[in-house]
Every structure is written in structure tokens, then in C-alpha cells.
Protein backbone atom coordinates (compact mmCIF):
# COMPACT_ATOMS: atom_id res chain seq x y z
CA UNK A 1 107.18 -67.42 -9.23
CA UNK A 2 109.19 -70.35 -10.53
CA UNK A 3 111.36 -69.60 -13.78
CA UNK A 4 108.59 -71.92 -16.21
CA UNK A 5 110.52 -70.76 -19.44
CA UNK A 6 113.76 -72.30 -18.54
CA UNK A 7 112.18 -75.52 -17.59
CA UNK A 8 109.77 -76.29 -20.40
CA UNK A 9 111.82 -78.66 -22.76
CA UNK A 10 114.12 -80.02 -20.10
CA UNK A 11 111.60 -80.51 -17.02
CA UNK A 12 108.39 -83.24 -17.36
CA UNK A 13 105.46 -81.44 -15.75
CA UNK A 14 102.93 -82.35 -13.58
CA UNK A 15 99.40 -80.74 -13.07
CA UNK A 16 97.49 -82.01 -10.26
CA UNK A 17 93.96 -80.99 -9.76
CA UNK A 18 92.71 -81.96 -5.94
CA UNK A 19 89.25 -81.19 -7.44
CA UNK A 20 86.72 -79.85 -5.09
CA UNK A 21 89.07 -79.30 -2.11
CA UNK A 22 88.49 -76.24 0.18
CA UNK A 23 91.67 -74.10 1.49
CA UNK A 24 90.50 -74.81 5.04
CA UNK A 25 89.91 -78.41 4.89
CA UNK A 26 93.53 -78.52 3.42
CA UNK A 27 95.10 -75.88 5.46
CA UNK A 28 93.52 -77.95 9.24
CA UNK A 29 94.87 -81.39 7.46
CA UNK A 30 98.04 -79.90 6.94
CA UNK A 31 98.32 -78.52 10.63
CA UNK A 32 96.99 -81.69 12.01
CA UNK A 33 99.76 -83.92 10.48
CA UNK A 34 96.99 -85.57 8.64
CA UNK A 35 98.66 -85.39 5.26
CA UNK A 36 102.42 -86.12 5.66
CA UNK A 37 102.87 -86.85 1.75
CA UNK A 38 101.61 -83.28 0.75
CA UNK A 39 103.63 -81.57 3.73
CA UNK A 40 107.02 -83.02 2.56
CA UNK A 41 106.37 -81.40 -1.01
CA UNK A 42 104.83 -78.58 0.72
CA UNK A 43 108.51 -78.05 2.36
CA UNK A 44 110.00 -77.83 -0.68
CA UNK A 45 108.13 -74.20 -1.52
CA UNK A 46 109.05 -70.62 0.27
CA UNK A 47 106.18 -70.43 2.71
CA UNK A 48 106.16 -74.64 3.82
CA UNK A 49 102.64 -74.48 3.45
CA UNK A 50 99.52 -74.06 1.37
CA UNK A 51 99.60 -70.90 -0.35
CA UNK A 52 95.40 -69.25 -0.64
CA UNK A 53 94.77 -68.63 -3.85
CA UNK A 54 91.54 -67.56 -5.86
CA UNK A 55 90.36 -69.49 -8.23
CA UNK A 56 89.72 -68.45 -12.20
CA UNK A 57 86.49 -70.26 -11.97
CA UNK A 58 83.62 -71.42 -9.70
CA UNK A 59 83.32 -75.09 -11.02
CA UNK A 60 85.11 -77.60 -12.68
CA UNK A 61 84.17 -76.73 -15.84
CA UNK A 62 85.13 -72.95 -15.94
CA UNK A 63 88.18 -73.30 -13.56
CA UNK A 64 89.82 -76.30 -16.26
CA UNK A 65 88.84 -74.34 -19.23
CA UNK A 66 91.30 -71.28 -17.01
CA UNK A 67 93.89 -73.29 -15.98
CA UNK A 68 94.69 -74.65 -19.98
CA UNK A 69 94.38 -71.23 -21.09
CA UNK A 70 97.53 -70.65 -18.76
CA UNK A 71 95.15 -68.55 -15.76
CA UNK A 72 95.95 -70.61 -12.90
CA UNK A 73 94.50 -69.87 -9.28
CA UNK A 74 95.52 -66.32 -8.86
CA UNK A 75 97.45 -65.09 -5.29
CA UNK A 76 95.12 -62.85 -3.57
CA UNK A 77 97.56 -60.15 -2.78
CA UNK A 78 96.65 -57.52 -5.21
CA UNK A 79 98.36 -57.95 -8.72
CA UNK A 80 98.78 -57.89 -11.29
CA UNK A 81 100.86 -61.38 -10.67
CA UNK A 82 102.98 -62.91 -13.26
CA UNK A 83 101.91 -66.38 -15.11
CA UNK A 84 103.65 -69.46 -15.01
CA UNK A 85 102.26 -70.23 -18.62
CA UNK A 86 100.14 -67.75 -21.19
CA UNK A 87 99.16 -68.34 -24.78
CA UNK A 88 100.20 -65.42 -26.69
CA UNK A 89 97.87 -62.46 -26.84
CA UNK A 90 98.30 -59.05 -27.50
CA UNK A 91 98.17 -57.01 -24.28
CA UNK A 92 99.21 -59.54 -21.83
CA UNK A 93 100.40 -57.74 -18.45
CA UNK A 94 100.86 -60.89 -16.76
CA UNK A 95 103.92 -62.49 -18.99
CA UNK A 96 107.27 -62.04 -17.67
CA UNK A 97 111.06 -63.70 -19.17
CA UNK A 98 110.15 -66.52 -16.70
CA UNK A 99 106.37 -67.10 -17.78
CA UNK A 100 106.37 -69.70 -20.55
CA UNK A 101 104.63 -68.35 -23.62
CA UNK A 102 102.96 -70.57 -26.19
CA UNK A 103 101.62 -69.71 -29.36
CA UNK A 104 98.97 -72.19 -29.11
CA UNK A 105 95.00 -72.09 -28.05
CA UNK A 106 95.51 -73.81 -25.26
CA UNK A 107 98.79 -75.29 -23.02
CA UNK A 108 98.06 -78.70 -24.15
CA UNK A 109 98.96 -78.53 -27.56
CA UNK A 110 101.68 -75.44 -26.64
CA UNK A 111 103.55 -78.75 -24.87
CA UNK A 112 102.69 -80.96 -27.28
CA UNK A 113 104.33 -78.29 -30.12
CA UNK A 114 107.83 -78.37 -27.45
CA UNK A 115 107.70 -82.13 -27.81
CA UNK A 116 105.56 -82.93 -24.85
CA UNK A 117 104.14 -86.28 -24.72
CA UNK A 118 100.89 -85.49 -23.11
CA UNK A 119 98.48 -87.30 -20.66
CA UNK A 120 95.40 -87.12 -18.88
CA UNK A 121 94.26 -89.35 -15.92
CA UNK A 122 90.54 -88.31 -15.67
CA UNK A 123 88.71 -88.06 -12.44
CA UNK A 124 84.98 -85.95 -11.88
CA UNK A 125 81.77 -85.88 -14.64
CA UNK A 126 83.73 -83.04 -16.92
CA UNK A 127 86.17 -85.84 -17.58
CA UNK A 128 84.67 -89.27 -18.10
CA UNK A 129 84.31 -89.36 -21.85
CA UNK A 130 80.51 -90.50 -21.39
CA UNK A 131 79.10 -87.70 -23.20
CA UNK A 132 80.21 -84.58 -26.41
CA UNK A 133 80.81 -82.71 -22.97
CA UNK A 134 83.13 -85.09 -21.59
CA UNK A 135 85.13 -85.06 -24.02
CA UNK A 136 86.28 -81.89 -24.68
CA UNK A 137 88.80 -81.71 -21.93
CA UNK A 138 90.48 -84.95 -21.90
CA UNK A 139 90.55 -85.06 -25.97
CA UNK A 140 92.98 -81.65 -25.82
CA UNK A 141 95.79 -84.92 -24.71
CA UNK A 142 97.82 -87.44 -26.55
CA UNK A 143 96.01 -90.30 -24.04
CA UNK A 144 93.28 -89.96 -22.05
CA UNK A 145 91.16 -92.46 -20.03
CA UNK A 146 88.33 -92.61 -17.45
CA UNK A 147 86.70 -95.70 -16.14
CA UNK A 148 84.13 -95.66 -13.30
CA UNK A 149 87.62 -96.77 -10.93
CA UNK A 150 88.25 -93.14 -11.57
CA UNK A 151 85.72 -91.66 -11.02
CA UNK A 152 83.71 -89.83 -7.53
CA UNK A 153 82.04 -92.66 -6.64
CA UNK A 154 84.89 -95.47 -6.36
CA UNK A 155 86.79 -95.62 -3.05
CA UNK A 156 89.98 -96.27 -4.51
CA UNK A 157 89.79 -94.12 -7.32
CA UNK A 158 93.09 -92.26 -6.43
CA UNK A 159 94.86 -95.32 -6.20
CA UNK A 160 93.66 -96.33 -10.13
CA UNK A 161 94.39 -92.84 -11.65
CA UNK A 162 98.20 -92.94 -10.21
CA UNK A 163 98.87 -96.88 -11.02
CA UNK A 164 97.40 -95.65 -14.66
CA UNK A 165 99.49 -92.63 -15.31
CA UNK A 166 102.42 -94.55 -13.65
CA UNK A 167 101.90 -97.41 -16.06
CA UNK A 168 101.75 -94.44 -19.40
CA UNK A 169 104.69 -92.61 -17.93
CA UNK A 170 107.16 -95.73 -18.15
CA UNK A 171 105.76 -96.60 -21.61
CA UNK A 172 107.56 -92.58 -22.76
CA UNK A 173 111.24 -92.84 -23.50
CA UNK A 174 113.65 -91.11 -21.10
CA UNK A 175 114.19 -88.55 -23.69
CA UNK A 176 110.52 -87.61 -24.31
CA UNK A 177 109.11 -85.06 -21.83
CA UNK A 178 105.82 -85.75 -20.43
CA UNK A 179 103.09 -83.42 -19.42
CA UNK A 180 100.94 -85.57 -17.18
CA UNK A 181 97.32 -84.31 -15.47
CA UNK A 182 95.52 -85.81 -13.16
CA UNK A 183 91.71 -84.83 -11.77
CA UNK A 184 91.68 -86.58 -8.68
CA UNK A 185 88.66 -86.93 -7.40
CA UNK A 186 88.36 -88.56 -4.48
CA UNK A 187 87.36 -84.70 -2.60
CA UNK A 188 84.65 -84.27 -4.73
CA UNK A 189 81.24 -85.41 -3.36
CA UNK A 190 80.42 -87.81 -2.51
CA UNK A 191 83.13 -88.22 0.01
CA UNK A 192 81.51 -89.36 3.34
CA UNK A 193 82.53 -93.07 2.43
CA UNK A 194 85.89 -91.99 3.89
CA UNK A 195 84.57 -91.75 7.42
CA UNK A 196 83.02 -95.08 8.23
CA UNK A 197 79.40 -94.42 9.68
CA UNK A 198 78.74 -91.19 7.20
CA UNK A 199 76.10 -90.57 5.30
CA UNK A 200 76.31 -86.53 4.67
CA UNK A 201 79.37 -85.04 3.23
CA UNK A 202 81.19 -82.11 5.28
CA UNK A 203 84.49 -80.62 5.94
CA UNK A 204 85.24 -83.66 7.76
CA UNK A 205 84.68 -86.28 5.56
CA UNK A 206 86.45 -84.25 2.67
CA UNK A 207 89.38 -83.91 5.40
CA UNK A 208 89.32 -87.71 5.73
CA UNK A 209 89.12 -88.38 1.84
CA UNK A 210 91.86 -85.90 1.45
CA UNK A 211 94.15 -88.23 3.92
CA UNK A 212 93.66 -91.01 1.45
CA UNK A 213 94.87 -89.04 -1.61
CA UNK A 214 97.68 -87.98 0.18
CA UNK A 215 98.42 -91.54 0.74
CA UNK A 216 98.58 -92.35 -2.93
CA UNK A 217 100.54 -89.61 -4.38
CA UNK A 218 104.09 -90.91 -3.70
CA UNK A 219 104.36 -93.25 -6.90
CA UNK A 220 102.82 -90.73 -9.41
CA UNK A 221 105.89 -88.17 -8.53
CA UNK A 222 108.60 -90.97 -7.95
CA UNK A 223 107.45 -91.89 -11.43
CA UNK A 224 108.18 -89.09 -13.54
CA UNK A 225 111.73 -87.75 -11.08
CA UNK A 226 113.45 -91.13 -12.65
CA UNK A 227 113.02 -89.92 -15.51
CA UNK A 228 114.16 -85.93 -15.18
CA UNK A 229 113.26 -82.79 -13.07
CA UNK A 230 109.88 -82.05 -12.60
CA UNK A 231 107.88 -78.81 -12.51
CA UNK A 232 104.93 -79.47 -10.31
CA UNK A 233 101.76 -77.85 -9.60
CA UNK A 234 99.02 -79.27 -6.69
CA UNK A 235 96.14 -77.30 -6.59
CA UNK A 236 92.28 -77.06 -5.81
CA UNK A 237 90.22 -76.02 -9.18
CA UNK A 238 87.56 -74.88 -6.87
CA UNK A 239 86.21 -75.50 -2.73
CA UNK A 240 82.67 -76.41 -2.02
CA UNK A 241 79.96 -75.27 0.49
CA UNK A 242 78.45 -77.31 3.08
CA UNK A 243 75.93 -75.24 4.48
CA UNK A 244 77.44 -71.69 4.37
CA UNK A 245 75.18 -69.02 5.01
CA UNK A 246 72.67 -72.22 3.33
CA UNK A 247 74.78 -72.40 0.43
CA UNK A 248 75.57 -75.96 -0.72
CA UNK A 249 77.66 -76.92 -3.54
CA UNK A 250 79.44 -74.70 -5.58
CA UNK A 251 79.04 -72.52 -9.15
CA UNK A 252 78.65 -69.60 -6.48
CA UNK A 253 79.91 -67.01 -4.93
CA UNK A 254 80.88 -67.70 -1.72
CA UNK A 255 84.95 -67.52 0.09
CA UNK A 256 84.70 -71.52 0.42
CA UNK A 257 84.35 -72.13 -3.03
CA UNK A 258 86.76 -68.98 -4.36
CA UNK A 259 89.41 -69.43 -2.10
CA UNK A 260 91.75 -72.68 -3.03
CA UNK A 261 94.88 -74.39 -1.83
CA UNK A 262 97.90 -73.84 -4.44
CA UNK A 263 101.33 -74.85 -4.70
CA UNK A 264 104.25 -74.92 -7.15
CA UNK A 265 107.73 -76.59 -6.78
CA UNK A 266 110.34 -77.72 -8.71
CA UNK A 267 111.94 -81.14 -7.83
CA UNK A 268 115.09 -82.74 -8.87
CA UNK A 269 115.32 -86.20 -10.92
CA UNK A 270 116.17 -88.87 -8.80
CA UNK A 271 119.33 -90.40 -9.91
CA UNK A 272 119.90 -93.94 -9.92
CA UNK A 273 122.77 -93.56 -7.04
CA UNK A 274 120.32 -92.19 -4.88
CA UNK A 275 117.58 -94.94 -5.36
CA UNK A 276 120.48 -97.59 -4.61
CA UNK A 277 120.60 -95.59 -1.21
């Protein structure tokens, strides 16, 4: 576990939500080369690879609600496992010196209360500020915004949510750390407009969908290392069946949809000499 109490206040952070992606689908794109972006930040972590996780919740929904609570996907060794964040309750026997400890409702406004400039770069239906619903989640930030170029259906929708959050980044001063969050997307059904021809979604398509995002990530993470370190977390909320024992979908209980992709990493701030190079 990284050291998140020594970082908070001198690190921006980064929570990236690959929403709907399955630990297989990312663990055979990772072996297959398929997703070079993800395996050079994947280097930068102890095992150089995904690391299975279980997820706090079954959908979007419940696994967001978690994750800002501090409960991110939990390793599947048996625990208990120390927290990166918590908000302070009595009894916690998950918070460590390194877990960051907020006495806040949720790790939103514990950033915000460190100085955090906070943002949110909506993606799936729990996000898009359509409805009372869809507001909840992205109205815990300083800015928020969905548009339908975010959102499942649009092709290019990773491609939107960076160039937005790159664009609100560079409007913070260089002084003013930034909590940014991103839903992507693009792995959530429907995703068989990644492979031309498709008309069903499967592991396949959400493989091929998944290459895309990983195409698109550079600029979010160059982004925010001009301006400091960065504490970053990639991670699945939740997977997704397709076909399963006849499951389809998810909000069940099945190992496809519990059992997510997770990393964690620290990376330094790029410093202007090394840009020039």
C-alpha cells in the first residue's frame, strides 16, 4: 500500500474508473500487447501487472457510492487490508499512519477541506446530470460535466472526457492541487461499435473498446505530472456478464462482475528539463 497520508497536500490525484471492465478482458489485453499505454503505468507498480481485486459493489451505483466513502476494490487475499483513504469512524481496523483519514462524509469534500480543487469528467447513466439521480455523484465536485460526447453511446467518448479534464486542469494554478475523476465509459455496453461488423457485445468487443481507451489516456496523466506528483488509481468499479452460467449484465453475483482490475502508483512531476528532452 502506497503511503496516501504523506502525499495528500503535495501530490494532485487521479481516480480513474474503467467502468464496466472485467479482470479477464483486461488481464488477456494486457498479455496480448493490446494496451501498451496501461502496461507502461502498469510497470511502474510491484507486480507489473493488473492486480484482482473485489469490488465494494456490484454496479455503478453501489461500487461509486464505496469508492468516495474511501472502500476501494478490496485485494482478495484475506484481510483485513489497509485503506488508502477512510473518513473517520470509530472502529476502523482498516486505517493505518499511511491511510489518509478525513473527517468528512465523503473523500470529495475531505480533498476539497486539504485545498483540493476538485473535478469530475462524467461518463455512464449514474453520471449524466439528466435526472435528481444523476446528480448526486458528480454534484459531490467543484466542476462537473456530462454531454452525450461522454457518454456509452459516443465512439469517441474517451477522447472528449480527457481533452475536457485536460482543458479544467490547466485552468488550476500550479499551486492548487487537483483531485480529478474520470468515469470512462467507453467498456460499458454498448461496446460492439469497437469491432467493425458487431452487433452483440462480448469479451471481445469490450477487449477492443478497452484498446481505444488505452489510446487516449496519455494526455490526461501528462496533464496533471507538469504540474506536480501524482497519486494515481486505474480501476474497474465493477465486470459484466456475457452469458455466464445465462447471466447477463451485472447487479449480481457472479466472479465476472466481483472480480476487477486495480492498480495504484505514484508518478513523479515531469520537470520542464525533461520535456525539453
Amino acid at each position: 500500500m502506497l503511503d496516501a497520508a504523506a502525499c495528500v497536500g503535495t501530490h494532485d490525484l487521479v481516480l480513474l474508473t474503467l467502468d464496466t471492465l472485467r479482470f479477464d478482458v483486461a488481464e488477456r489485453a494486457l498479455l496480448e500487447g493490446r494496451t501498451p499505454w496501461l502496461s507502461a503505468l502498469l510497470d511502474r507498480t510491484p507486480a507489473r501487472a493488473w492486480e484482482r481485486r473485489h469490488t465494494p459493489g456490484s454496479f455503478t451505483w453501489a461500487a461509486h457510492q464505496a469508492f468516495f466513502a474511501g472502500f476501494l476494490p478490496t485485494p482478495i487475499e484475506p484481510g483485513p487490508h489497509p485503506r488508502l483513504f477512510a473518513m473517520a469512524f470509530a472502529g476502523s481496523e482498516t486505517t493505518t499512519e499511511q491511510t489518509a483519514v478525513f473527517d468528512a462524509p465523503d473523500l470529495v469534500s475531505g480533498l476539497r477541506g486539504r485545498g483540493y480543487h476538485t473535478i469530475c469528467a462524467g461518463g455512464v447513466g449514474f453520471f449524466n446530470e439528466q435526472t435528481p439521480l444523476g446528480r448526486v455523484l458528480p454534484e459531490l465536485f467543484d466542476e462537473h460535466r456530462w454531454c452525450p460526447e461522454f457518454g456509452v453511446t459516443a465512439r469517441d467518448s474517451t477522447r472528449s472526457q480527457v481533452a475536457w479534464a485536460c482543458e479544467r486542469i490547466a485552468a488550476q494554478p500550479d499551486d492548487r492541487r487537483v483531485f480529478c475523476f474520470v468515469n470512462v465509459s467507453a467498456l460499458h455496453q454498448p461496446n460492439c461499435h469497437y469491432l467493425p461488423g458487431r452487433e452483440r457485445d462480448d469479451p471481445e468487443t469490450q477487449a477492443a473498446a478497452l484498446a481505444y481507451v488505452d489510446g487516449e489516456l496519455g494526455p490526461l496523466f501528462e496533464a496533471l505530472r507538469r504540474r506536480a506528483p501524482v497519486l494515481a488509481i486505474v480501476c474497474s468499479d465493477h465486470g459484466t456478464a456475457y452469458g455466464e452460467q445465462g447471466h447477463v449484465g451485472h447487479r449480481l453475483a457472479h466472479p465476472v462482475v466481483w472480480e476487477v482490475p486495480y492498480a495504484e502508483v505514484l508518478l513523479p512531476q515531469i520537470l520542464h528539463v525533461e520535456a525539453e528532452q
